[in-house]
C-alpha atoms as a PDB file:
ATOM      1  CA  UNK A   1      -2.762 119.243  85.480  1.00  0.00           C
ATOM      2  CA  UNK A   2       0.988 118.355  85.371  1.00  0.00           C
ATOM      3  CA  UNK A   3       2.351 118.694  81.929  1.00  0.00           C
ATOM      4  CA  UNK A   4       4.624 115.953  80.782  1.00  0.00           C
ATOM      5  CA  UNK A   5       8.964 116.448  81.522  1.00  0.00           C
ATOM      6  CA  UNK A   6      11.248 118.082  79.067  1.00  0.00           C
ATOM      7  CA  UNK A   7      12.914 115.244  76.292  1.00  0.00           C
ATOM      8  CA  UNK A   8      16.238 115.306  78.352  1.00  0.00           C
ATOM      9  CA  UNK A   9      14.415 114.662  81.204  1.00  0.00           C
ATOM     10  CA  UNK A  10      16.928 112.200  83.077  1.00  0.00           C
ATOM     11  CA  UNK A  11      13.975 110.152  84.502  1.00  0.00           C
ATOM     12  CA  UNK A  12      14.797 107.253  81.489  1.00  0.00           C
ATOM     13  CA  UNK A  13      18.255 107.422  81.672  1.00  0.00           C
ATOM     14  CA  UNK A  14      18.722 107.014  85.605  1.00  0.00           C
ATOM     15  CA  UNK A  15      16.443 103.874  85.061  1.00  0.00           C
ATOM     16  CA  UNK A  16      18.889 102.600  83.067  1.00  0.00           C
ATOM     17  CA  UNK A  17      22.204 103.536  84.889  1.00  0.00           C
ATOM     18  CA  UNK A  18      20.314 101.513  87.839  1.00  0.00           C
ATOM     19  CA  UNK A  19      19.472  98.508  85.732  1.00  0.00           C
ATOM     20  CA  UNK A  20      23.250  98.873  84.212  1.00  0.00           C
ATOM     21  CA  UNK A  21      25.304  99.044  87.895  1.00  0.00           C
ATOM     22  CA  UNK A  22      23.340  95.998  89.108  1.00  0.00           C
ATOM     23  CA  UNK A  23      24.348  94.471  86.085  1.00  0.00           C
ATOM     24  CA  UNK A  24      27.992  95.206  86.689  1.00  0.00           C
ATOM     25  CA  UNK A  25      28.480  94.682  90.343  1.00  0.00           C
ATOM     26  CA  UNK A  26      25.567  92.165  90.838  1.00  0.00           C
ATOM     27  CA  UNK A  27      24.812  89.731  88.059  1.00  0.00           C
ATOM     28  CA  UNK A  28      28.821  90.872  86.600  1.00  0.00           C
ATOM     29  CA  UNK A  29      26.592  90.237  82.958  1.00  0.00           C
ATOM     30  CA  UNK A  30      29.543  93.411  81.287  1.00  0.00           C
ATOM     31  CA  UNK A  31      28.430  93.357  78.075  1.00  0.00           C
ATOM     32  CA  UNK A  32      24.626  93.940  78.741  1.00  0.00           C
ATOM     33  CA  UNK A  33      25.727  96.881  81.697  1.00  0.00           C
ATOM     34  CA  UNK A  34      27.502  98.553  78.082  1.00  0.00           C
ATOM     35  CA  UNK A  35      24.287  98.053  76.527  1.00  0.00           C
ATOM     36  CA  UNK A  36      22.049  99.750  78.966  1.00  0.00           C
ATOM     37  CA  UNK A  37      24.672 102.720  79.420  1.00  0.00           C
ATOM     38  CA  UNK A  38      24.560 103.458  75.547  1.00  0.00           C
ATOM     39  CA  UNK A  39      21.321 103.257  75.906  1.00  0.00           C
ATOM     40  CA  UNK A  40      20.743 105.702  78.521  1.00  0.00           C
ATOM     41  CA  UNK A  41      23.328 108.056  77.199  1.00  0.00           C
ATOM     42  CA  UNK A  42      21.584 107.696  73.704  1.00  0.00           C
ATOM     43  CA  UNK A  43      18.100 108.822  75.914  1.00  0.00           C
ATOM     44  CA  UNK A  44      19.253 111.775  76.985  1.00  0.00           C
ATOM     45  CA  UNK A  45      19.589 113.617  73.468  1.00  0.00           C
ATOM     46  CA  UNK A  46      21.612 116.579  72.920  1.00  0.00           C
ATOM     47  CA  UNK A  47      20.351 117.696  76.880  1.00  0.00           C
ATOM     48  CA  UNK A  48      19.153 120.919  78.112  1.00  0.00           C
ATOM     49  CA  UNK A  49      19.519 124.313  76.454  1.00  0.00           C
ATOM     50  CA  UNK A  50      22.515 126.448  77.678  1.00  0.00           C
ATOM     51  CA  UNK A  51      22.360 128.226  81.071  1.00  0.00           C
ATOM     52  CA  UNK A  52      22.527 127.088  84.921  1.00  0.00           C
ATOM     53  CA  UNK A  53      20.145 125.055  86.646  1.00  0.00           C
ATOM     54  CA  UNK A  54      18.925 121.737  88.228  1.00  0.00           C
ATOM     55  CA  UNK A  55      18.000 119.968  85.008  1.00  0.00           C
ATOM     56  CA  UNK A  56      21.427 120.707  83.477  1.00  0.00           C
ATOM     57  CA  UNK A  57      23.012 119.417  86.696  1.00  0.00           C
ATOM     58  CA  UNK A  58      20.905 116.308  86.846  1.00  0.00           C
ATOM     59  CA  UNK A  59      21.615 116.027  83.093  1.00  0.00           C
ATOM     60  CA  UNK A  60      25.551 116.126  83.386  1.00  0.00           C
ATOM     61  CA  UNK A  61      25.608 113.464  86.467  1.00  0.00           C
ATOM     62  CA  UNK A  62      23.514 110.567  84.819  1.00  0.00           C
ATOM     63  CA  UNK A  63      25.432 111.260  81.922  1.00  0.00           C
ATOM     64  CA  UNK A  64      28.940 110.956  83.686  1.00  0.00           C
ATOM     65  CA  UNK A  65      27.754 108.054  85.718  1.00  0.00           C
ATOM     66  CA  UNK A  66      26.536 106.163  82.537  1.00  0.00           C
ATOM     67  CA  UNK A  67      30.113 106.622  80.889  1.00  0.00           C
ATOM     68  CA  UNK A  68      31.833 105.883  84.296  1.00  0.00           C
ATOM     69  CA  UNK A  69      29.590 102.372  84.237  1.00  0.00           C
ATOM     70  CA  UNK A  70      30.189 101.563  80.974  1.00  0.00           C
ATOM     71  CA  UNK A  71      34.184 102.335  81.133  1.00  0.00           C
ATOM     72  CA  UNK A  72      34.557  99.695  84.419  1.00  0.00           C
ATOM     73  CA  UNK A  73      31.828  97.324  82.362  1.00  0.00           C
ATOM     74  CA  UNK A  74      34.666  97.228  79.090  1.00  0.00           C
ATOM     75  CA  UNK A  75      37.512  97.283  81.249  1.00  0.00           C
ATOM     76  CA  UNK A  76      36.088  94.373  82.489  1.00  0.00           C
ATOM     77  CA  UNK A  77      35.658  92.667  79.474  1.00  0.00           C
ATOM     78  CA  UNK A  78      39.567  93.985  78.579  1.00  0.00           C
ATOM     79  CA  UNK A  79      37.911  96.073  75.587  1.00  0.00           C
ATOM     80  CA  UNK A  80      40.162  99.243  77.447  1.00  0.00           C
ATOM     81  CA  UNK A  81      40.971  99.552  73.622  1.00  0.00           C
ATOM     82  CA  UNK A  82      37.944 101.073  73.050  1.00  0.00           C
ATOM     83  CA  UNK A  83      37.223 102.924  76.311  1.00  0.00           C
ATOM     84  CA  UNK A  84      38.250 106.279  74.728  1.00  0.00           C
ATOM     85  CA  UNK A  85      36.450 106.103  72.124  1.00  0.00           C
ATOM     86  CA  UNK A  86      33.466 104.924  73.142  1.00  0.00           C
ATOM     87  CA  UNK A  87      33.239 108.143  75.932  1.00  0.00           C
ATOM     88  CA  UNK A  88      34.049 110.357  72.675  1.00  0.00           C
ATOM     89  CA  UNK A  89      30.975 109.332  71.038  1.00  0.00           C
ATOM     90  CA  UNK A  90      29.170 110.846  73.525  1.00  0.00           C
ATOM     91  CA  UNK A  91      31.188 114.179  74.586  1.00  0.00           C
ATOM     92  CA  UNK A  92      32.679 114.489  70.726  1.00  0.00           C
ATOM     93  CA  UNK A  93      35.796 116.932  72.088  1.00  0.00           C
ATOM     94  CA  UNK A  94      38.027 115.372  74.962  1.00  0.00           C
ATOM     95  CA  UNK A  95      37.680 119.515  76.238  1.00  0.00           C
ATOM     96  CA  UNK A  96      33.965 118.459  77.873  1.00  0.00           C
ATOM     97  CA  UNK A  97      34.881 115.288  79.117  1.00  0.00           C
ATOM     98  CA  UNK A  98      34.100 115.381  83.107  1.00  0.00           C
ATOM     99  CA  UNK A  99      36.738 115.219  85.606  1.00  0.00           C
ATOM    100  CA  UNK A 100      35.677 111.591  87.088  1.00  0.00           C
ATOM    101  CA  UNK A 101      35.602 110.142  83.339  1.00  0.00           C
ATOM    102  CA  UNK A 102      38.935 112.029  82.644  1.00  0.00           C
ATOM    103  CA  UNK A 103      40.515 110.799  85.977  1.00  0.00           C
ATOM    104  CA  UNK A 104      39.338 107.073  84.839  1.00  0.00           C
ATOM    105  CA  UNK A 105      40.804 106.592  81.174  1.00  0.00           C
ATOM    106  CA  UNK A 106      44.106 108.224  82.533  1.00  0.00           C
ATOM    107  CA  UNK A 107      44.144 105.496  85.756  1.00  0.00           C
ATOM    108  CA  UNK A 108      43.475 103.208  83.026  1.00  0.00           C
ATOM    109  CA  UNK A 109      45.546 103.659  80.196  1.00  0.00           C
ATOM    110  CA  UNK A 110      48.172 103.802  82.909  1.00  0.00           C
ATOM    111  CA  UNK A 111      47.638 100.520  84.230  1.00  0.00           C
ATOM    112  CA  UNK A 112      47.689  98.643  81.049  1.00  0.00           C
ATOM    113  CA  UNK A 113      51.144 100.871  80.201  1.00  0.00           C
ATOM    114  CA  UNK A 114      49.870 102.561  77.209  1.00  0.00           C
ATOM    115  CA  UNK A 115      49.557 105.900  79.177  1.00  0.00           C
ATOM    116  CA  UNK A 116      50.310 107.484  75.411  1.00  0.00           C
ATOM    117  CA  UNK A 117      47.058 106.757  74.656  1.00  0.00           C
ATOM    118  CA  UNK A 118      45.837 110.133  76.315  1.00  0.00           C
ATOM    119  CA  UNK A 119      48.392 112.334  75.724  1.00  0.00           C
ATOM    120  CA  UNK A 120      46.513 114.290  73.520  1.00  0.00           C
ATOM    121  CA  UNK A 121      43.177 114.242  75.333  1.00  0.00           C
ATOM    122  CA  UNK A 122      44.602 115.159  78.585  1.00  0.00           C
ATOM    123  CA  UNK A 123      46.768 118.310  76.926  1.00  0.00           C
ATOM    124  CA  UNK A 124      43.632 119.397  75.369  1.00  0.00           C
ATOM    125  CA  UNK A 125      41.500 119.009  78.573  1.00  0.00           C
ATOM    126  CA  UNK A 126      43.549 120.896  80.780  1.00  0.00           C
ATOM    127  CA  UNK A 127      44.482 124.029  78.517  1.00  0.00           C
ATOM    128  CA  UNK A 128      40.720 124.486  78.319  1.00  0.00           C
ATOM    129  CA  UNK A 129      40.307 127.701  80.087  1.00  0.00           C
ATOM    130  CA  UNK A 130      36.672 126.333  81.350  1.00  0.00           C
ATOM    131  CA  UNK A 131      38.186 123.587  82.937  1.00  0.00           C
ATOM    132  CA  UNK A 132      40.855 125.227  84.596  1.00  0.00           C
ATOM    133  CA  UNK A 133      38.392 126.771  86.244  1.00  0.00           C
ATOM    134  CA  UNK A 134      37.479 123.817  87.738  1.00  0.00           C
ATOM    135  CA  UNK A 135      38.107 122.111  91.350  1.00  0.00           C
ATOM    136  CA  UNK A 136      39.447 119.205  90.310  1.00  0.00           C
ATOM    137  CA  UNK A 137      41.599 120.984  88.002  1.00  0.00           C
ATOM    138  CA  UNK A 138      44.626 120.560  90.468  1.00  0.00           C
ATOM    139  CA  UNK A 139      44.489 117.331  91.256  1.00  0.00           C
ATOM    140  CA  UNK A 140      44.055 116.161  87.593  1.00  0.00           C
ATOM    141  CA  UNK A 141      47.017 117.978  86.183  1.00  0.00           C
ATOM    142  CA  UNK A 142      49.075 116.148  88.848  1.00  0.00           C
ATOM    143  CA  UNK A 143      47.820 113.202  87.898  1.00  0.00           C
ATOM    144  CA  UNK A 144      48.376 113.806  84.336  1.00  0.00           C
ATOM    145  CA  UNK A 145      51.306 114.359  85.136  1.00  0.00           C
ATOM    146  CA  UNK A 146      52.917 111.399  87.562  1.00  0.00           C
ATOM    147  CA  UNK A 147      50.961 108.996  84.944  1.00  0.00           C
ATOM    148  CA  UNK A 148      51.402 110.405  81.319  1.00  0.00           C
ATOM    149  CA  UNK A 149      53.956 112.990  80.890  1.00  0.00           C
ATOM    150  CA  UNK A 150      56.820 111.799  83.597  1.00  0.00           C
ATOM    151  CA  UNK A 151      56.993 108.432  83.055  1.00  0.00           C
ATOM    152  CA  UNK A 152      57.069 108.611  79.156  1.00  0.00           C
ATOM    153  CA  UNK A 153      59.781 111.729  79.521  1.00  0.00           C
ATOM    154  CA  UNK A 154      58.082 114.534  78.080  1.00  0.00           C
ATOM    155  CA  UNK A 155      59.688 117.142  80.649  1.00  0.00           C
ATOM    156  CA  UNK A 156      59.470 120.197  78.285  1.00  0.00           C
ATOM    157  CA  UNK A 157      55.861 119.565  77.664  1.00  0.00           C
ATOM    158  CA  UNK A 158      55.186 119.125  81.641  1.00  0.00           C
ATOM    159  CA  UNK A 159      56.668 122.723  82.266  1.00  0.00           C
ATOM    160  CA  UNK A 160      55.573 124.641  79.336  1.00  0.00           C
ATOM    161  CA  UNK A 161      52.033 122.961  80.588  1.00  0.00           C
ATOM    162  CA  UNK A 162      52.366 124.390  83.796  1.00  0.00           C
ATOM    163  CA  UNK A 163      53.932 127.536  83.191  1.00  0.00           C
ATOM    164  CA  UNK A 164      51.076 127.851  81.084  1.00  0.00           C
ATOM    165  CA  UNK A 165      48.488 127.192  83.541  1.00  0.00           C
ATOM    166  CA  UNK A 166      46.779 130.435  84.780  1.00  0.00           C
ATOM    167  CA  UNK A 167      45.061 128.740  88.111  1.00  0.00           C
ATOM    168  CA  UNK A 168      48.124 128.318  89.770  1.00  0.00           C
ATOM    169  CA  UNK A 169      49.993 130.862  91.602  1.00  0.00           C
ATOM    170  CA  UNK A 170      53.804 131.270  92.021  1.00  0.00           C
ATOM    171  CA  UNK A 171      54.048 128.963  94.593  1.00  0.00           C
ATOM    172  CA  UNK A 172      51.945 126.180  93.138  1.00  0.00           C
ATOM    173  CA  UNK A 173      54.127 125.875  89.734  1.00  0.00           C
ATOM    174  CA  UNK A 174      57.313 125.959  91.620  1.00  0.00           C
ATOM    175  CA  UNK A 175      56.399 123.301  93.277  1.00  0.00           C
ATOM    176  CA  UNK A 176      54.495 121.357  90.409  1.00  0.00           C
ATOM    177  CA  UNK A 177      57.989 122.234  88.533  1.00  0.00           C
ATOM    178  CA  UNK A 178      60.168 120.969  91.582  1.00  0.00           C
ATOM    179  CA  UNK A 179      58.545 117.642  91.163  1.00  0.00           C
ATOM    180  CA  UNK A 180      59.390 117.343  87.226  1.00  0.00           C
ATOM    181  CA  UNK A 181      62.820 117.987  88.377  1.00  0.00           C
ATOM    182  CA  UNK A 182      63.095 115.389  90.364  1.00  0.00           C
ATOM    183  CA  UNK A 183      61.440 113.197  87.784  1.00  0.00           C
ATOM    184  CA  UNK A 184      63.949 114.247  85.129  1.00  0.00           C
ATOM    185  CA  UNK A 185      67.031 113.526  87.538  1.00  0.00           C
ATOM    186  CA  UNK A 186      65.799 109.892  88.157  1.00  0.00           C
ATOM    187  CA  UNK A 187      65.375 109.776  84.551  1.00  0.00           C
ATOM    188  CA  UNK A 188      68.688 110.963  83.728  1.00  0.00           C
ATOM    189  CA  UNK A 189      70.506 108.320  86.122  1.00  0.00           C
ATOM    190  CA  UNK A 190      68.245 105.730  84.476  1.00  0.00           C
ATOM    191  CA  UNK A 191      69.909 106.413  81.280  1.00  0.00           C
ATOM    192  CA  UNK A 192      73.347 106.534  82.154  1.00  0.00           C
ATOM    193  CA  UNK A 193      73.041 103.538  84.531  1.00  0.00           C
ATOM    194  CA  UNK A 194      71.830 101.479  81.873  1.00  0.00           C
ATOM    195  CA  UNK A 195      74.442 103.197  79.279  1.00  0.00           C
ATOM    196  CA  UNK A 196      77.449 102.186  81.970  1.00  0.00           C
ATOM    197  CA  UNK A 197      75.945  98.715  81.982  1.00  0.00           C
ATOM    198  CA  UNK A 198      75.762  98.213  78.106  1.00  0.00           C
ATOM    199  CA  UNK A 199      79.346  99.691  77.870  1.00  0.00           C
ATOM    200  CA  UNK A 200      80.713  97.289  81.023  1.00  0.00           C
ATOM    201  CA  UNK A 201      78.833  94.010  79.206  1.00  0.00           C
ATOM    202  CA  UNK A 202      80.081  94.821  75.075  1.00  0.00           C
ATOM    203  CA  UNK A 203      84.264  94.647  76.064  1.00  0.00           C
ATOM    204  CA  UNK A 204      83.167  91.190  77.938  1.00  0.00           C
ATOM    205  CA  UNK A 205      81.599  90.249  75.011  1.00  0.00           C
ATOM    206  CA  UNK A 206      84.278  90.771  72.692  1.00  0.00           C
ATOM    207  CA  UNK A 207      86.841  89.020  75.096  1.00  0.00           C
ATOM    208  CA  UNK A 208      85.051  85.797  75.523  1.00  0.00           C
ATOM    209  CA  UNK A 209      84.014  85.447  72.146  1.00  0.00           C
ATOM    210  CA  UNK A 210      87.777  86.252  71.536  1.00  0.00           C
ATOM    211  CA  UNK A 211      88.734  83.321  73.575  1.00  0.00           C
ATOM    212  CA  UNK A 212      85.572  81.159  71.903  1.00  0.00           C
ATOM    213  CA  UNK A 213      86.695  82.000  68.402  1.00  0.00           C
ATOM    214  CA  UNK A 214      90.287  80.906  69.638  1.00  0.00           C
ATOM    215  CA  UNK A 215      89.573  77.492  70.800  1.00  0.00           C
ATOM    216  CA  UNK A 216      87.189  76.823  68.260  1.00  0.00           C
ATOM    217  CA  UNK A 217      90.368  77.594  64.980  1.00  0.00           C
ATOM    218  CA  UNK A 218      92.358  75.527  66.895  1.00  0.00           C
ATOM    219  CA  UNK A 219      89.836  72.265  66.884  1.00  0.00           C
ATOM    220  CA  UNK A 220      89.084  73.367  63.376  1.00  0.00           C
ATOM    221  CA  UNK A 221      93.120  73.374  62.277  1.00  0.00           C
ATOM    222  CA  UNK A 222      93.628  70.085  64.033  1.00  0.00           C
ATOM    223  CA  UNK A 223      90.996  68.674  61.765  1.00  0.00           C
ATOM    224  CA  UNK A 224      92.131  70.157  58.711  1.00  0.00           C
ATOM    225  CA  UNK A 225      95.592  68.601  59.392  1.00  0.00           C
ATOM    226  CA  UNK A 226      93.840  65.084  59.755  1.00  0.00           C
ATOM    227  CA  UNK A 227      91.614  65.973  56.582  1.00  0.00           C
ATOM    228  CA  UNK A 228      94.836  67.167  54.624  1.00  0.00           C
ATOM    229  CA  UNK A 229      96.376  63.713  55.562  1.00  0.00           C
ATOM    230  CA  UNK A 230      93.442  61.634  54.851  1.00  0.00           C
ATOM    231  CA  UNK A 231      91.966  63.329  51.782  1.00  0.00           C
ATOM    232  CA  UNK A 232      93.043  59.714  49.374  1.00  0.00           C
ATOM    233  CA  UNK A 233      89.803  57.924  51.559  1.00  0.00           C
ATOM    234  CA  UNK A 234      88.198  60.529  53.203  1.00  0.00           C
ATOM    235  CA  UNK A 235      85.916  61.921  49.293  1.00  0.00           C
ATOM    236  CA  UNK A 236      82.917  59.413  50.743  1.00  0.00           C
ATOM    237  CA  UNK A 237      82.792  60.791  54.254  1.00  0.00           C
ATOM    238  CA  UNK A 238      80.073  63.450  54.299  1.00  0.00           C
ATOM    239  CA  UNK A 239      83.077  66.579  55.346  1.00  0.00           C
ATOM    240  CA  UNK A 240      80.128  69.428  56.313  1.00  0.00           C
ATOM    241  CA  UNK A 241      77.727  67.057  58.655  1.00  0.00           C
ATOM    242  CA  UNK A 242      81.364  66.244  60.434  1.00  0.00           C
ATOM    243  CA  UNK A 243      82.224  69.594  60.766  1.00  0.00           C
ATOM    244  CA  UNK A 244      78.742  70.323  61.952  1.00  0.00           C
ATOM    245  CA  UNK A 245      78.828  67.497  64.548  1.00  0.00           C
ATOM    246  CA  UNK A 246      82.341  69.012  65.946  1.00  0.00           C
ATOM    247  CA  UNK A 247      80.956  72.264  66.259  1.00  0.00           C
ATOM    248  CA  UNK A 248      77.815  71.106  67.936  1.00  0.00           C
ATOM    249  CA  UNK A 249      80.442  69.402  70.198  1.00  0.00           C
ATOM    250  CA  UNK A 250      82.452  72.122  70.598  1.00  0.00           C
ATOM    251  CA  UNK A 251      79.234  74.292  72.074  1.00  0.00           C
ATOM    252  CA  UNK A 252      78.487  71.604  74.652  1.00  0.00           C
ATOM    253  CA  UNK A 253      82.071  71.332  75.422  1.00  0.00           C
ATOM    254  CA  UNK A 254      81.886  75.194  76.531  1.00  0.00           C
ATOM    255  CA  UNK A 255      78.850  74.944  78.022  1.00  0.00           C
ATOM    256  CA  UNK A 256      77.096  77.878  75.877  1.00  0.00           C
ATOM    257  CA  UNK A 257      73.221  78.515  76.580  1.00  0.00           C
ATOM    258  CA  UNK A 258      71.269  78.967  73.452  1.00  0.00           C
ATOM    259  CA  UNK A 259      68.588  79.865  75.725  1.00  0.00           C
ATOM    260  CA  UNK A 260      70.161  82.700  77.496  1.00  0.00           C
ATOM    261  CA  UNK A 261      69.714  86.531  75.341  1.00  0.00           C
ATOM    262  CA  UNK A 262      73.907  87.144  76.012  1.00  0.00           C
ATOM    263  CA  UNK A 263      74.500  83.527  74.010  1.00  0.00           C
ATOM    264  CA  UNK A 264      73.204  84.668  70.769  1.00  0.00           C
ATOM    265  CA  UNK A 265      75.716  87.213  69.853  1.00  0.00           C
ATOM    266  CA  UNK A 266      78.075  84.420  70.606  1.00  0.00           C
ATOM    267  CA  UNK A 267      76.446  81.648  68.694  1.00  0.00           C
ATOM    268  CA  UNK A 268      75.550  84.024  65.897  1.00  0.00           C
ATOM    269  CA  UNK A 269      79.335  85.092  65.714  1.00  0.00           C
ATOM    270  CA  UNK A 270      80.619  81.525  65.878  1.00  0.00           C
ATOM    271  CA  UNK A 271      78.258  80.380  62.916  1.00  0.00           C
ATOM    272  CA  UNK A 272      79.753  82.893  60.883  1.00  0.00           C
ATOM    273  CA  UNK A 273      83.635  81.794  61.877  1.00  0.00           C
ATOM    274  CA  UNK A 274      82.628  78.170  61.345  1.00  0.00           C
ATOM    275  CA  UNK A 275      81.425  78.656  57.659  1.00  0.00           C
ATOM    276  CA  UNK A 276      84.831  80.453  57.136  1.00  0.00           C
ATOM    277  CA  UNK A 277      86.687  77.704  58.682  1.00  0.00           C
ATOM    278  CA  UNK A 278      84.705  75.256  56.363  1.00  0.00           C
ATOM    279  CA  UNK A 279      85.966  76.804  53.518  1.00  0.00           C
ATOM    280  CA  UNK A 280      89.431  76.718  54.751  1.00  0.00           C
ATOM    281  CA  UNK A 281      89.217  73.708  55.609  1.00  0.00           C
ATOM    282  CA  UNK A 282      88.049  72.117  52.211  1.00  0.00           C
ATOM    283  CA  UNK A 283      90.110  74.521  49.975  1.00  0.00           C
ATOM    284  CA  UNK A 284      93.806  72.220  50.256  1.00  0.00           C
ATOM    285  CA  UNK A 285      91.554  68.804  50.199  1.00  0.00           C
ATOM    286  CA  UNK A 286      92.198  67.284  47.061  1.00  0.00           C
ATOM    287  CA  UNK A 287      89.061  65.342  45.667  1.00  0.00           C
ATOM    288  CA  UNK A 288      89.494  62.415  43.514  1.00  0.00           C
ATOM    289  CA  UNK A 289      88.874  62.968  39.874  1.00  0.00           C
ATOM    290  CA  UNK A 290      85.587  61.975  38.847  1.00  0.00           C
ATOM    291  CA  UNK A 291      85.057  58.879  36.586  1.00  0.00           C
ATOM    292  CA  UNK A 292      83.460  58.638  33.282  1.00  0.00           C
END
């Protein structure tokens, strides 16, 4: 008589990560593939006692396939905010995370540019001595680093982690090391490209809104002369909205682009002269005395 499986006997579970894949590439129903994958993960218990063997292999594939279902099911659904969390739940440390579910969140933290995101996770999975032990140990640390580390500019942390790294020989870290090099020269000429170009752009700046600020006191002075002249039947003309209207004027005249980013310096600038030319303006204009 055949006694009955062990409790983390993946027989449930691989019922459900078949269920949960048709749901996901078949029906495309996301939401219920999660559902079955926290459901089979949730049937598996703690797993099989410590120790090699073909239960604890079994155990530790449907279990990675559930979470690698479930990830592409939320993606999906653009929940990727909770991808990393939701895997935790069921490893608890990012240090017994498996390679494939590893090698997903960074692809996909990547691709929707918050590769900060696993920073953390990643450092902690690869200085875990277990996992450098591991085959795909190479290829994730190189893929930690093109997608994490390089492009946010953490150079010192990229060497120190692979100076650190006891799997690779001589050879491998100088050439792991040779490529953050290179990273942190194209990095470098990133920087001062876009420092030469912010430099070049601020002394235009300055000159045409010289030249702006110029032609706009000299409109302004040619009114105030006219105002000065006028002031015995000019008191009932409304002086600011005129003012306004001539300096609206004067921004069509020049042909200034409040919709362009390099206008609003200049329009923010010129708003400033104009209510100091409006006081200037007003100050010699003598008002009639009010009557009683």
């Amino acid at each position: 008589m055949r006694g009955e499986p062990p409790a983390w006997a993946p027989a449930p579970a691989a019922a459900l990560l078949e269920e949960a894949a048709d749901l996901l590439v078949l029906h495309r129903d996301f939401a219920a593939a999660v559902e079955r994958c926290e459901a089979g993960c949730d049937s598996l218990g703690p797993g099989p006692g410590p120790g090699p063997g073909p239960g604890r292999e079994s155990f530790a594939e449907v279990k990675c396939s559930l979470c690698v279902v479930g990830i592409q099911a939320l993606a999906e659904m653009n929940r990727w905010r909770e991808v990393l969390s939701w895997v935790l739940q069921y490893y608890h440390v990012p240090e017994h995370l498996p390679p494939k579910v590893l090698e997903l969140c960074i692809l996909l933290y990547s691709k929707v540019g918050e590769p900060q995101v696993m920073l953390e996770v990643g450092s902690s999975w690869l200085r875990a001595h277990a996992n450098q032990r591991l085959p795909e140990f190479g290829s994730l640390l190189e893929l930690y680093l093109a997608q994490v580390l390089l492009p946010l500019g953490r150079f010192e942390g990229a060497e120190e982690l692979v100076r650190g790294c006891a799997a690779f020989d001589s050879e491998q870290q100088l050439e792991f090391l040779g490529t953050i090099c290179e990273s942190r020269c194209r990095w470098t000429r990133r920087e001062e490209t876009r420092s030469a170009a912010e430099e070049q752009q601020d002394p235009a700046t300055e000159t045409l809104l010289g030249v702006l600020s110029q032609k706009l006191l000299t409109m302004l002075t040619l009114l105030r002369r006219a105002l000065s002249s006028m002031s015995n039947h000019f008191y009932l003309l409304p002086y600011k909205k005129m003012l306004l209207a001539t300096f609206l004027l004067y921004l069509v005249v020049v042909r200034l682009d409040p919709a362009s980013p390099t206008s609003l310096p200049f329009i923010y600038k010129l708003v400033q002269l104009f209510r100091q030319a409006w006081a200037a303006v007003l100050s010699p204009i003598h008002r009639p005395p009010v009557r009683d």
